[in-house]
C-alpha atoms as a PDB file:
ATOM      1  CA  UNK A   1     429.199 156.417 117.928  1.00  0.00           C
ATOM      2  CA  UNK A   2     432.730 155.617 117.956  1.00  0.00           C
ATOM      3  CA  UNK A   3     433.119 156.502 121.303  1.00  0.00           C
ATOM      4  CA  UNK A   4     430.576 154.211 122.614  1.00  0.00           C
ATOM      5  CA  UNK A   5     432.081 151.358 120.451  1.00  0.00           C
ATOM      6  CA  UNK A   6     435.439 151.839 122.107  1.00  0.00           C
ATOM      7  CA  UNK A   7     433.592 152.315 125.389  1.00  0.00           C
ATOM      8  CA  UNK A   8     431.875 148.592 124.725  1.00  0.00           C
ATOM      9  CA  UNK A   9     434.883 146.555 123.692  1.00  0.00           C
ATOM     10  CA  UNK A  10     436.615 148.216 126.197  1.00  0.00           C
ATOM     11  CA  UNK A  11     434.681 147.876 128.781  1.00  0.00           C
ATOM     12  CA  UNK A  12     434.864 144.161 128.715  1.00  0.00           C
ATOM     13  CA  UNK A  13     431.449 143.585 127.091  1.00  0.00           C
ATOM     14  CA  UNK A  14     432.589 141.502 124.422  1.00  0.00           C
ATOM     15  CA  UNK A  15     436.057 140.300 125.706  1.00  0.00           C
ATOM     16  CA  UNK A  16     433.594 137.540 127.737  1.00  0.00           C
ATOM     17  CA  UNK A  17     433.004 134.519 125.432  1.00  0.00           C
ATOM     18  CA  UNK A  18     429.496 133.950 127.096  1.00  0.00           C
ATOM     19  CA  UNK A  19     428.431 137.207 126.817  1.00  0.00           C
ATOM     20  CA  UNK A  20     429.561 137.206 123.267  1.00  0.00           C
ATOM     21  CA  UNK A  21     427.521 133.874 122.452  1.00  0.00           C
ATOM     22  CA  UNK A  22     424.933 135.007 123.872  1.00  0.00           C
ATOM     23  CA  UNK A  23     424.481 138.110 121.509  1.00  0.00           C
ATOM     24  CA  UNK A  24     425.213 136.007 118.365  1.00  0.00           C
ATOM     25  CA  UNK A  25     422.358 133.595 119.708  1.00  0.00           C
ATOM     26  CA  UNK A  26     420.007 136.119 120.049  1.00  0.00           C
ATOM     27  CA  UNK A  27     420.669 137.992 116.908  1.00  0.00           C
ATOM     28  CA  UNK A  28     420.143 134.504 115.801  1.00  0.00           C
ATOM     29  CA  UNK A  29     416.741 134.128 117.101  1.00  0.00           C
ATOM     30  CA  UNK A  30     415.639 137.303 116.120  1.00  0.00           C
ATOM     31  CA  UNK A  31     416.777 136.808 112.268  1.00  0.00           C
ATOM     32  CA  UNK A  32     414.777 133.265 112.490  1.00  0.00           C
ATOM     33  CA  UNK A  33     411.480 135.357 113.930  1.00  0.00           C
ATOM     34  CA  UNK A  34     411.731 138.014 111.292  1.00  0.00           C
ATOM     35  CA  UNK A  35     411.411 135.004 108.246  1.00  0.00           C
ATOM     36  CA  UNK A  36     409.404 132.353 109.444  1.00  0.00           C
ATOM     37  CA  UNK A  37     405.364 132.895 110.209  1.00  0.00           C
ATOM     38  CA  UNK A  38     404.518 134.604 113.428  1.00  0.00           C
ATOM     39  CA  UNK A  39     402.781 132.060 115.945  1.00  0.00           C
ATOM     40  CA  UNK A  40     399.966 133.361 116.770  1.00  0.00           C
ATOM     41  CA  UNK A  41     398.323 133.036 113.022  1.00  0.00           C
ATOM     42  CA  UNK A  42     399.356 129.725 112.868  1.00  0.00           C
ATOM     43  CA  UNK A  43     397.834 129.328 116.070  1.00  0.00           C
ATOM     44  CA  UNK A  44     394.421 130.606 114.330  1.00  0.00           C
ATOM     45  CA  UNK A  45     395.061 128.881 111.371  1.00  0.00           C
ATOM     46  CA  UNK A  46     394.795 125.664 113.039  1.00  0.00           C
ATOM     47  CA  UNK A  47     391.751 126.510 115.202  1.00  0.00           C
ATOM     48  CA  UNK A  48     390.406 127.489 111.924  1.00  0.00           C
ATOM     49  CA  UNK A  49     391.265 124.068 110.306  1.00  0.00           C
ATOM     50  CA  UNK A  50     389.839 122.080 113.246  1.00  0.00           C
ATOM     51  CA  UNK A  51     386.744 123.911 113.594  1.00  0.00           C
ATOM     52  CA  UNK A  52     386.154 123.947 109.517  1.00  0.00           C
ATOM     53  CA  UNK A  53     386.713 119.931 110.504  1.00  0.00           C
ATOM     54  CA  UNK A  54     383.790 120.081 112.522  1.00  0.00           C
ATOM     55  CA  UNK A  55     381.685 121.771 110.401  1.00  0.00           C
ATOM     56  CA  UNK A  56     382.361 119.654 108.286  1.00  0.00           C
ATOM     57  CA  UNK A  57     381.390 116.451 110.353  1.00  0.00           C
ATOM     58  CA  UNK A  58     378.297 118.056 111.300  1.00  0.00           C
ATOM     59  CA  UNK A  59     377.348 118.887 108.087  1.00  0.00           C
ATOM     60  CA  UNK A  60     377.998 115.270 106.933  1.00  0.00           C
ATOM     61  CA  UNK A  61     376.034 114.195 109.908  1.00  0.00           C
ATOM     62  CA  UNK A  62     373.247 116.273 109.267  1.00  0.00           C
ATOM     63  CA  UNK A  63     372.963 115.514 105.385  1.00  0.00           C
ATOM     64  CA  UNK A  64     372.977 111.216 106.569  1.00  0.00           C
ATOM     65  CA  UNK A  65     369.476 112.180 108.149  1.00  0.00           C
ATOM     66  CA  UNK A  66     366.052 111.777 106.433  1.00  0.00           C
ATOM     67  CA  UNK A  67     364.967 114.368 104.238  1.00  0.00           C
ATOM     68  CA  UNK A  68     361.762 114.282 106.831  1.00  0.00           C
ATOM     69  CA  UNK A  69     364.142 114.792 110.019  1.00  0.00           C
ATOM     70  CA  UNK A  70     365.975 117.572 108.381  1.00  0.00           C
ATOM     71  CA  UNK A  71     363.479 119.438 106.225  1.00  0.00           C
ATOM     72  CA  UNK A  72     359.430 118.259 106.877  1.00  0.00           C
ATOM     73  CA  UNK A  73     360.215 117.970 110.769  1.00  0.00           C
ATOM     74  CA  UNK A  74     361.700 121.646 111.409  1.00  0.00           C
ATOM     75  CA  UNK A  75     359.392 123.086 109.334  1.00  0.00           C
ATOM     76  CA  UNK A  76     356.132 121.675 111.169  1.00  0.00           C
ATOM     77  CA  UNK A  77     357.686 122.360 114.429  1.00  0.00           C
ATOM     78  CA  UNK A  78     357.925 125.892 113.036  1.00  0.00           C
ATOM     79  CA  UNK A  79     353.942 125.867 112.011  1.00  0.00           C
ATOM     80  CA  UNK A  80     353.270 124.618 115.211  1.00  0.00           C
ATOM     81  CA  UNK A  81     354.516 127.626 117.011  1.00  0.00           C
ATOM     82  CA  UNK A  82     352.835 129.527 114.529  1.00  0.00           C
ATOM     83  CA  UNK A  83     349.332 128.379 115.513  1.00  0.00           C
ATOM     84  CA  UNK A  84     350.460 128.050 119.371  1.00  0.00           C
ATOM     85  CA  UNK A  85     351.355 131.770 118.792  1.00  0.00           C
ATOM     86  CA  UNK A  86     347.409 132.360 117.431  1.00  0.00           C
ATOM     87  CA  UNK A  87     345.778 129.437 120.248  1.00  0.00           C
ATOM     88  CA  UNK A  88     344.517 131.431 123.277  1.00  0.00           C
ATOM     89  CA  UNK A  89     346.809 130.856 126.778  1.00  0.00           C
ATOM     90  CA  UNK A  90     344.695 129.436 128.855  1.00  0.00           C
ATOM     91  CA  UNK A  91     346.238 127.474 131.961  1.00  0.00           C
ATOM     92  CA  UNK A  92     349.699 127.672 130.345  1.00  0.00           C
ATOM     93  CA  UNK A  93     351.197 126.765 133.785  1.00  0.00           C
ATOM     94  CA  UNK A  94     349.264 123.513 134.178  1.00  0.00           C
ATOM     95  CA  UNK A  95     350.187 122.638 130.421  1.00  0.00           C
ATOM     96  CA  UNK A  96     353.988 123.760 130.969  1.00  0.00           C
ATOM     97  CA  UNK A  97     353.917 121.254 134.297  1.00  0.00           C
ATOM     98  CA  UNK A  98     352.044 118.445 132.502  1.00  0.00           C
ATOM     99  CA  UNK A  99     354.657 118.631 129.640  1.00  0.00           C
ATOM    100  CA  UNK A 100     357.048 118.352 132.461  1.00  0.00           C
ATOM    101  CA  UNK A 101     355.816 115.543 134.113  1.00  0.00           C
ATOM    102  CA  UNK A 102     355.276 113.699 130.913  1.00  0.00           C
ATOM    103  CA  UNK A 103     358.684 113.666 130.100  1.00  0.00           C
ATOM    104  CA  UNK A 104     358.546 116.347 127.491  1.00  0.00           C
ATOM    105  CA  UNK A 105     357.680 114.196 124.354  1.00  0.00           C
ATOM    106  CA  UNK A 106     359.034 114.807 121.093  1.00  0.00           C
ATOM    107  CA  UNK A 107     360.708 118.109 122.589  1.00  0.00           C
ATOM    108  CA  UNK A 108     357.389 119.513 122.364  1.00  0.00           C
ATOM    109  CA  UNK A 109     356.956 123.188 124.346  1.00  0.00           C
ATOM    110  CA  UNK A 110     353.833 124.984 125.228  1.00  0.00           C
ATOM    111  CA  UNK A 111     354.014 126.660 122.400  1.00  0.00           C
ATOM    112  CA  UNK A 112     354.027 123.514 120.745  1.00  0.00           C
ATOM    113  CA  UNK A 113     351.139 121.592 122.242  1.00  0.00           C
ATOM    114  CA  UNK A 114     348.592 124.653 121.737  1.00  0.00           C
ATOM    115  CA  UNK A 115     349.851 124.534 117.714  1.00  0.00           C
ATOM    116  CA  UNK A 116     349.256 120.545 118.211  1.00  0.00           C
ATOM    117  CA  UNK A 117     345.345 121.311 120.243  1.00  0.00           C
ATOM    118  CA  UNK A 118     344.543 123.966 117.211  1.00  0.00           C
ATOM    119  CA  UNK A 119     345.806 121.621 114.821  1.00  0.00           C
ATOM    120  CA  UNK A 120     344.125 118.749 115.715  1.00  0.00           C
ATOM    121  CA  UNK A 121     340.599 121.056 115.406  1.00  0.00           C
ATOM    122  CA  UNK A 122     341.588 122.103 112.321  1.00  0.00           C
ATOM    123  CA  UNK A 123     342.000 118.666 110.530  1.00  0.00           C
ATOM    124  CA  UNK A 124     339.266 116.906 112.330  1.00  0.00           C
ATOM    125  CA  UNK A 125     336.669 119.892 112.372  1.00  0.00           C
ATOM    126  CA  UNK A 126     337.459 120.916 108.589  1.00  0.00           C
ATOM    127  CA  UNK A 127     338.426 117.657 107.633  1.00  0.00           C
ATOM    128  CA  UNK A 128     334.823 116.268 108.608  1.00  0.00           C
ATOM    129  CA  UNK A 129     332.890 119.722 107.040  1.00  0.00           C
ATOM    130  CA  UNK A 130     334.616 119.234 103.712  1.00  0.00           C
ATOM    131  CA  UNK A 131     333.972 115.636 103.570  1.00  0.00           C
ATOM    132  CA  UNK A 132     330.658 115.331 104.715  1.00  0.00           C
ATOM    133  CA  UNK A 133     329.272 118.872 105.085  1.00  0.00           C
ATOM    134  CA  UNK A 134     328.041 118.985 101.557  1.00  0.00           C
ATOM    135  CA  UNK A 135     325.842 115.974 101.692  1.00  0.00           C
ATOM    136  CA  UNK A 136     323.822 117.016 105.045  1.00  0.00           C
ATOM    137  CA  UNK A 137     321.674 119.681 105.768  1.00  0.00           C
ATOM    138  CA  UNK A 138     323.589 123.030 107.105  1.00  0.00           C
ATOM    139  CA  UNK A 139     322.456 123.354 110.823  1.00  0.00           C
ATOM    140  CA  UNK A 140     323.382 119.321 110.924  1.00  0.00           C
ATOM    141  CA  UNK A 141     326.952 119.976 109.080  1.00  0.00           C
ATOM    142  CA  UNK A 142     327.444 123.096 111.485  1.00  0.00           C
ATOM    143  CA  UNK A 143     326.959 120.517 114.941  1.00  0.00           C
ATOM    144  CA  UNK A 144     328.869 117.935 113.908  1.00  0.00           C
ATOM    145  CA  UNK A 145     331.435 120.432 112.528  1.00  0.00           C
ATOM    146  CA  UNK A 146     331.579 121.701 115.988  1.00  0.00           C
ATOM    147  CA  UNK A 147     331.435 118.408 117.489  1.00  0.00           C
ATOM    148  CA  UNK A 148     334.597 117.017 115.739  1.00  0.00           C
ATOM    149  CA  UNK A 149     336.286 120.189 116.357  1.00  0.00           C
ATOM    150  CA  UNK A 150     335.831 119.854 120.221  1.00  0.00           C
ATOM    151  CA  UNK A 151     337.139 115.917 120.305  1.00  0.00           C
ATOM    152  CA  UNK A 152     340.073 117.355 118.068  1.00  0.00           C
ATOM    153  CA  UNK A 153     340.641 120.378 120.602  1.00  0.00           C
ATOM    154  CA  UNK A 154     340.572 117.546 123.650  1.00  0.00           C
ATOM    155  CA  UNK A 155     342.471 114.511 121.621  1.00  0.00           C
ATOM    156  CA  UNK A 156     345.652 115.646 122.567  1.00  0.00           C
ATOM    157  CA  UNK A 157     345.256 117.003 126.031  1.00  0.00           C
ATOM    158  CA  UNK A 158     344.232 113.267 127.194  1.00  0.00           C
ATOM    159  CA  UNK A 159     346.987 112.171 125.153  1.00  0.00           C
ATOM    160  CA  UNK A 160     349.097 114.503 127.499  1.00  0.00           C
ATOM    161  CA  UNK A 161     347.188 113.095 130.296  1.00  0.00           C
ATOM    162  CA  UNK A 162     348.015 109.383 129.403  1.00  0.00           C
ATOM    163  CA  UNK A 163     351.584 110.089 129.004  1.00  0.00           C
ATOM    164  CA  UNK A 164     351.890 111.694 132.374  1.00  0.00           C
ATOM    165  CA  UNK A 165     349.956 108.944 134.121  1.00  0.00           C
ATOM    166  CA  UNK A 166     351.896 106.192 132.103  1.00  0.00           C
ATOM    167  CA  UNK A 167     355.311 108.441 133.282  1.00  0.00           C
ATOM    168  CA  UNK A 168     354.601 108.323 136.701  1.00  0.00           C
ATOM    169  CA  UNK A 169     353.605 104.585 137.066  1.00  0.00           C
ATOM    170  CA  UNK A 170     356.975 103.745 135.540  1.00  0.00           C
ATOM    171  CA  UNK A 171     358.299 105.672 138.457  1.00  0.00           C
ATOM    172  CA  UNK A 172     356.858 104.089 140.571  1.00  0.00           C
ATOM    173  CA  UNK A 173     357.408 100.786 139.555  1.00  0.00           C
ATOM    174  CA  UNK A 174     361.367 101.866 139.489  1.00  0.00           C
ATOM    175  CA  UNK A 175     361.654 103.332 142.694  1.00  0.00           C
ATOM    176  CA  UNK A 176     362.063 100.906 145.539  1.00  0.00           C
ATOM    177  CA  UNK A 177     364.921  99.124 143.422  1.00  0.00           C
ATOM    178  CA  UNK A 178     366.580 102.286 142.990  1.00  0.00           C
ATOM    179  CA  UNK A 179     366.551 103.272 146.319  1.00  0.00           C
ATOM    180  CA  UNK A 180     367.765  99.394 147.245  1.00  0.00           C
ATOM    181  CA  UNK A 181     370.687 100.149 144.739  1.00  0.00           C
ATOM    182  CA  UNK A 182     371.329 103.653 146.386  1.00  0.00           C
ATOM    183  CA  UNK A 183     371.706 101.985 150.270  1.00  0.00           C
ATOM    184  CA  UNK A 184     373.788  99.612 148.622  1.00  0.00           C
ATOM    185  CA  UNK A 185     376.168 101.897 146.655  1.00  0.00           C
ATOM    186  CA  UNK A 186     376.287 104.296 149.756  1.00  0.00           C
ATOM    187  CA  UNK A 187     376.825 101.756 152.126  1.00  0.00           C
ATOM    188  CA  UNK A 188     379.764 100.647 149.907  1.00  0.00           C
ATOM    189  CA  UNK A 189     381.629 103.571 150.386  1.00  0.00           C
ATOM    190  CA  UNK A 190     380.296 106.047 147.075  1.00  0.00           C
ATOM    191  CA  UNK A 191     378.888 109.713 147.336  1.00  0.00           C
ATOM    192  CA  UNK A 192     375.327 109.841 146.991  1.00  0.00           C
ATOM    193  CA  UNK A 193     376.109 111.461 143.651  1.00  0.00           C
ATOM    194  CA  UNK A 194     378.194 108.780 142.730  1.00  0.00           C
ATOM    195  CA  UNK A 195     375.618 105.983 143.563  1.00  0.00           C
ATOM    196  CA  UNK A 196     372.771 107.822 141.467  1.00  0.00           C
ATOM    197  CA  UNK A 197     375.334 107.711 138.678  1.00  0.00           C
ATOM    198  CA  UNK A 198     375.479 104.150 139.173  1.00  0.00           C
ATOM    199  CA  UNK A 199     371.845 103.389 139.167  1.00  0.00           C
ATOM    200  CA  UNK A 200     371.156 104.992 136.046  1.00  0.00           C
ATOM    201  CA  UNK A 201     374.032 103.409 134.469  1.00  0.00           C
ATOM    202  CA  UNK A 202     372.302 100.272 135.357  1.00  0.00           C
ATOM    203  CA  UNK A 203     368.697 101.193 134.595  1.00  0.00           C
ATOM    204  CA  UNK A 204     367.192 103.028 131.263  1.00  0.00           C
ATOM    205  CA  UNK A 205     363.846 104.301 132.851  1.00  0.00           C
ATOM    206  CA  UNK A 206     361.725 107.384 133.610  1.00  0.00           C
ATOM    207  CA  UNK A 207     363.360 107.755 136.965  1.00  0.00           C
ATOM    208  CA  UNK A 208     367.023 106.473 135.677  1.00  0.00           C
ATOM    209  CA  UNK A 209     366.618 109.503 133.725  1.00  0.00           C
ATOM    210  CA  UNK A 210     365.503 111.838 135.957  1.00  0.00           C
ATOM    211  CA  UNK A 211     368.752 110.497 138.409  1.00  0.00           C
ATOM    212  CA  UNK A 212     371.143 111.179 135.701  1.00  0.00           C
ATOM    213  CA  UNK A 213     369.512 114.701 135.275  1.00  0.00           C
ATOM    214  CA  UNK A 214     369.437 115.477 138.567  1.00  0.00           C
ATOM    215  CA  UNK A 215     373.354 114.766 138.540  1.00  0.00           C
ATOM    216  CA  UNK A 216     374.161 116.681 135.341  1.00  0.00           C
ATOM    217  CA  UNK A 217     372.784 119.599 137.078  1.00  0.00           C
ATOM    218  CA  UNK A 218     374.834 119.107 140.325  1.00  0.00           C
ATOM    219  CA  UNK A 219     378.004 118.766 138.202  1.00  0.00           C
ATOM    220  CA  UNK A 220     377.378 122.608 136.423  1.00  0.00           C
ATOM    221  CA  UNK A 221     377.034 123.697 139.662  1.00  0.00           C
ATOM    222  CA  UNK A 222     373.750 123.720 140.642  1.00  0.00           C
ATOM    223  CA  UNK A 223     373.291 122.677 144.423  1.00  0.00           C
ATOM    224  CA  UNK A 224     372.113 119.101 145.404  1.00  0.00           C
ATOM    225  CA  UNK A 225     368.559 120.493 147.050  1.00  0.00           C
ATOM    226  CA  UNK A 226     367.476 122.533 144.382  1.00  0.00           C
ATOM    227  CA  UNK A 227     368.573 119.872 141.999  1.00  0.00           C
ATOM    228  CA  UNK A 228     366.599 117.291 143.782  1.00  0.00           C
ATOM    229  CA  UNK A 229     363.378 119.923 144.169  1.00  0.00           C
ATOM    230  CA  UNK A 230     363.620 119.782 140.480  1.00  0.00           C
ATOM    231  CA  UNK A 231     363.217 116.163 139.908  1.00  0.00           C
ATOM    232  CA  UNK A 232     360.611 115.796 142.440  1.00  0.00           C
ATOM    233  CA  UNK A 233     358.369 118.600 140.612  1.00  0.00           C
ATOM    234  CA  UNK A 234     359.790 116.727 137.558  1.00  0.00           C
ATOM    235  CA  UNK A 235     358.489 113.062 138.393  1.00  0.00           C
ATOM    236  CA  UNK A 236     355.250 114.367 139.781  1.00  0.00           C
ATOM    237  CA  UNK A 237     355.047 111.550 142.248  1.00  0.00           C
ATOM    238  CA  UNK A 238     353.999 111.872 146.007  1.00  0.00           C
ATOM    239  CA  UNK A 239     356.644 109.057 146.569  1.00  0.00           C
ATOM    240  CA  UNK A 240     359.601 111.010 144.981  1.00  0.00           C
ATOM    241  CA  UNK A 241     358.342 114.325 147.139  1.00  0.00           C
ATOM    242  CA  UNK A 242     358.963 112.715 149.829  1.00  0.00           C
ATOM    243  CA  UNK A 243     361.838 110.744 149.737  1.00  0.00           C
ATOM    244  CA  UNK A 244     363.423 114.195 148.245  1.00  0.00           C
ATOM    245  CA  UNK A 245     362.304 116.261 151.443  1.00  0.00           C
ATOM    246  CA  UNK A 246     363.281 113.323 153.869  1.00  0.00           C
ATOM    247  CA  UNK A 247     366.651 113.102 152.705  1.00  0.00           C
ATOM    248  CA  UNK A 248     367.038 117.059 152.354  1.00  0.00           C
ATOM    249  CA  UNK A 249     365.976 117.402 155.949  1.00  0.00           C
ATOM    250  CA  UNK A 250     367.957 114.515 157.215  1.00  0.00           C
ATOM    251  CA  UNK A 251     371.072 116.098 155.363  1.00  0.00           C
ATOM    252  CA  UNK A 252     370.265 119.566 157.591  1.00  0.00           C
ATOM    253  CA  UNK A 253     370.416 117.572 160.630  1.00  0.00           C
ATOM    254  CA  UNK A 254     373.123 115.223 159.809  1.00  0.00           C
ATOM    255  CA  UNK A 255     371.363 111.716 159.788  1.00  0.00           C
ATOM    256  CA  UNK A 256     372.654 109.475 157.795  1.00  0.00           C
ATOM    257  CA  UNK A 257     372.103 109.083 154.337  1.00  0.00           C
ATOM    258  CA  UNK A 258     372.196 105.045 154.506  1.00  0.00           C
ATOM    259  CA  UNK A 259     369.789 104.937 157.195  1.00  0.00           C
ATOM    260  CA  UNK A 260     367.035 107.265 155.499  1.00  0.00           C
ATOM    261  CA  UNK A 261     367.854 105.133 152.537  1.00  0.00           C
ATOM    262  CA  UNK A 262     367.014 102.248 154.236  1.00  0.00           C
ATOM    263  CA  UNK A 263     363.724 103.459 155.842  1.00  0.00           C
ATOM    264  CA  UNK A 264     362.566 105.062 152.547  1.00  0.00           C
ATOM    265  CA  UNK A 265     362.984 101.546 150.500  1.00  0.00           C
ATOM    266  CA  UNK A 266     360.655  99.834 153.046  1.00  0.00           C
ATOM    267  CA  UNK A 267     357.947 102.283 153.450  1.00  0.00           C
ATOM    268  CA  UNK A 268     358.059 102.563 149.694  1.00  0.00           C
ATOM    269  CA  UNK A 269     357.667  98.915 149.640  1.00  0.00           C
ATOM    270  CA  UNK A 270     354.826  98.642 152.153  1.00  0.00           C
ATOM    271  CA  UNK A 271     353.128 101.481 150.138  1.00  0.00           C
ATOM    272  CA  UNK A 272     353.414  99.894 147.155  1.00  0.00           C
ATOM    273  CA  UNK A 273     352.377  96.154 148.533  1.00  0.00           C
ATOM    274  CA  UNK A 274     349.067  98.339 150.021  1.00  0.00           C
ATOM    275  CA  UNK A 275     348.378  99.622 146.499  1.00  0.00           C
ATOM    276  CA  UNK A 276     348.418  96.112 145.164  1.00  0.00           C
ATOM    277  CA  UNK A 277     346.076  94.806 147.875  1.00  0.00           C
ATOM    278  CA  UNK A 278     343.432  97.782 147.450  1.00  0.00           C
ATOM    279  CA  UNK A 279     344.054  97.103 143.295  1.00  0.00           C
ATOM    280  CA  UNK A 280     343.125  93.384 144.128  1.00  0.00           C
ATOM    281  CA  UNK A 281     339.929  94.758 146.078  1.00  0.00           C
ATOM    282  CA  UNK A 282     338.602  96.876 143.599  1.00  0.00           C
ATOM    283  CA  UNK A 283     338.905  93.374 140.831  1.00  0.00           C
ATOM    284  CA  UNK A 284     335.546  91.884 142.112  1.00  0.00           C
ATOM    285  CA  UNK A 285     333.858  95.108 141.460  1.00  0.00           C
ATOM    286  CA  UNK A 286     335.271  95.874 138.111  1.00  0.00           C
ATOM    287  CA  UNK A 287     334.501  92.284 136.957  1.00  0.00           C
ATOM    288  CA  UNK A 288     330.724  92.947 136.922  1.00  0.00           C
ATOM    289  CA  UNK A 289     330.480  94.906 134.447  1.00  0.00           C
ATOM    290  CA  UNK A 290     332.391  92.376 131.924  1.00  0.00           C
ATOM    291  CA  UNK A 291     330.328  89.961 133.433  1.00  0.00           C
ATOM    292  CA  UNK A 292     326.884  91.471 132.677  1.00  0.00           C
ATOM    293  CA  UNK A 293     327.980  92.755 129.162  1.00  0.00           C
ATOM    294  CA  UNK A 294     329.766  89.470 128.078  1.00  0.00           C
ATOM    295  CA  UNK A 295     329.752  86.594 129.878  1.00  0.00           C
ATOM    296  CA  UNK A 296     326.338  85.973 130.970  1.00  0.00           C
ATOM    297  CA  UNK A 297     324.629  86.477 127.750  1.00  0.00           C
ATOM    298  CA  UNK A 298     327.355  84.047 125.724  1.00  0.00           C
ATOM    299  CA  UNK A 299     326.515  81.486 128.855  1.00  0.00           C
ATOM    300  CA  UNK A 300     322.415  81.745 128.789  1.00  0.00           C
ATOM    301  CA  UNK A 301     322.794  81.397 124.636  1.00  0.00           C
ATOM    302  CA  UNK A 302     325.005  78.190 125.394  1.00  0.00           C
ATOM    303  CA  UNK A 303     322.544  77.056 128.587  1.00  0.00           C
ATOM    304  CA  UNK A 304     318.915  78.032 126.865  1.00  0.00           C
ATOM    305  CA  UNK A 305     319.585  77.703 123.156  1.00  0.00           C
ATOM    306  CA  UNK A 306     319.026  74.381 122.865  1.00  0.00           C
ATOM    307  CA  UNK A 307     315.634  75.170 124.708  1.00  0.00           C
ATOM    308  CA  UNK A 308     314.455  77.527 123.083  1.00  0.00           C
ATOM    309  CA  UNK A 309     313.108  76.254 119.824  1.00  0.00           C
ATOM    310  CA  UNK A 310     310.720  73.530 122.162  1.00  0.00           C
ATOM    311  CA  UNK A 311     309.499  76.591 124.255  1.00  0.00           C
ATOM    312  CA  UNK A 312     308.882  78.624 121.086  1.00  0.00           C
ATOM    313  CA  UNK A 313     306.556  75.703 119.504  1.00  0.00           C
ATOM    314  CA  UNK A 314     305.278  74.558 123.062  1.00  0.00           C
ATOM    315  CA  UNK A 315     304.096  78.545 123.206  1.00  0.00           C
ATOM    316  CA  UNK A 316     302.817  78.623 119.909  1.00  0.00           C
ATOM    317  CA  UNK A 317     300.579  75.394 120.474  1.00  0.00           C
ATOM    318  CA  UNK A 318     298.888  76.781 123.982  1.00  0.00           C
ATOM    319  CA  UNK A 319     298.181  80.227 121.746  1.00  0.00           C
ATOM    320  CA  UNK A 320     296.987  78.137 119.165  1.00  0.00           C
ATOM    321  CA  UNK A 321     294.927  75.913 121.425  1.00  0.00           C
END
């Protein structure tokens, strides 16, 4: 030991001042890691505090709801899977796609909407047999049992139906000024990313919605013609189909984008100024049935009441004569 002591300060190890600060600052360094708290559990300690933060904003977030949004709405969602677990599975697909195309209302899945169909049997088929059933003969509180249950079992399906239809005219509606505001914002210099961004930050519709989704997908990664396939089957409108495979087949061939833009506005247009036209056909023929049912009784009570009460007594004399 002595040796290599002799052999150190000897050697010149220590005679440098540098070298010699430089050992004092380390032993320095180390003495000031040995006492104070090693980094990496203050390191967790603070993730710790920030995500107990969070919790605890959440928390308070949660507990500002409605005891119906936090308690009654979770736990009927939960019943309705329940029964949508018991409902028989017929065309699940076509369900799955109408819930789709309607927007997905209220979150609801498949599972969902069969709990909602059995449901709505339930309450209007029981709810009518324990009302009424006691009062009517058996075989008569058996049919319209049976009936009520069947209008329960369809109620919601046209509800579904309406929703979709309602979804797609919006689209419709929406979609030649969005693709005017897409020729614009490409034609200004923006990605076609970039210029849906900018039409549904101008626009809060069906297919403003279905833009911004589109994009969210694109920005996780998902490429731009499956993302746009997507939204087509999404929107469930012919006019959305199309413009989608148009513009994926003019981005295969390198057309450009304003151009197809431009096209697809105005054939959208003249589509939608034909569907007006053939709407304003079809008014003459719908208006005879109002006609018959309403107007032209009110008008022969206004045009032969006054009349009647002398043709009444001029009938009653010739019978009488």
């Amino acid at each position: 030991m002595v040796d290599i002591t002799n052999l150190l300060v000897n050697g010149g190890l220590f005679s440098s001042p540098f070298a010699f600060g430089a050992m004092i600052g380390f032993a320095t360094i180390l003495i000031w890691l040995a006492f104070m708290p090693s980094f990496p559990a203050q390191m967790i300690r603070r993730r710790l505090d920030g995500y107990l933060e969070r919790v605890d904003v959440i928390e308070d977030a949660e507990m500002r709801k409605p005891f119906a949004g936090r308690v009654v709405l979770p736990l009927f969602r939960r019943f309705l899977r329940l029964l949508g677990s018991l409902a028989p599975k017929r065309n699940a697909e076509a369900t799955q796609k109408m819930l789709l195309q309607a927007g997905n209302p209220g979150g609801l899945t498949m599972l969902d909407f069969f709990g909602l169909r059995l449901l709505s049997v339930l309450l209007l088929g029981g709810g009518y047999y324990f009302l009424f059933g006691e009062n009517v003969p058996v075989a008569t509180a058996a049919r319209n049992t049976l009936i009520m249950g069947g209008i329960g079992f369809f109620v919601p399906l046209y509800w579904l139906r309406n929703r979709v239809n309602q979804r797609k005219y919006e689209i419709r509606r929406a979609l030649p000024d969005a693709l005017d505001m897409l020729t614009i914002g490409v034609e200004a210099g923006l990605a076609f990313e970039s210029a849906m961004v900018k039409v549904g930050e101008k626009w809060n519709n069906a297919l403003t919605r279905e833009f911004r989704r589109a994009v969210a997908e694109m920005r996780v990664g998902t490429p731009r013609d499956v993302a746009l396939q997507r939204m087509a089957e999404r929107s469930g409108v012919q006019e959305v189909s199309t413009f989608v495979a148009v513009l994926l087949q003019s981005s295969q061939l390198g057309v450009s984008i304003a151009q197809v833009l431009h096209a697809q506005a105005a054939q959208v247009r003249m589509k939608r100024r034909q569907r007006a036209e053939e709407l304003a056909q079809q008014a003459s023929v719908k208006m005879v049935f109002p006609l018959i049912l309403f107007i032209f009784p009110a008008m022969f009570v206004v045009a032969l009441g006054p009349a009647l009460p002398t043709a009444i007594t001029f009938l009653n004399r010739l019978n009488g004569g």
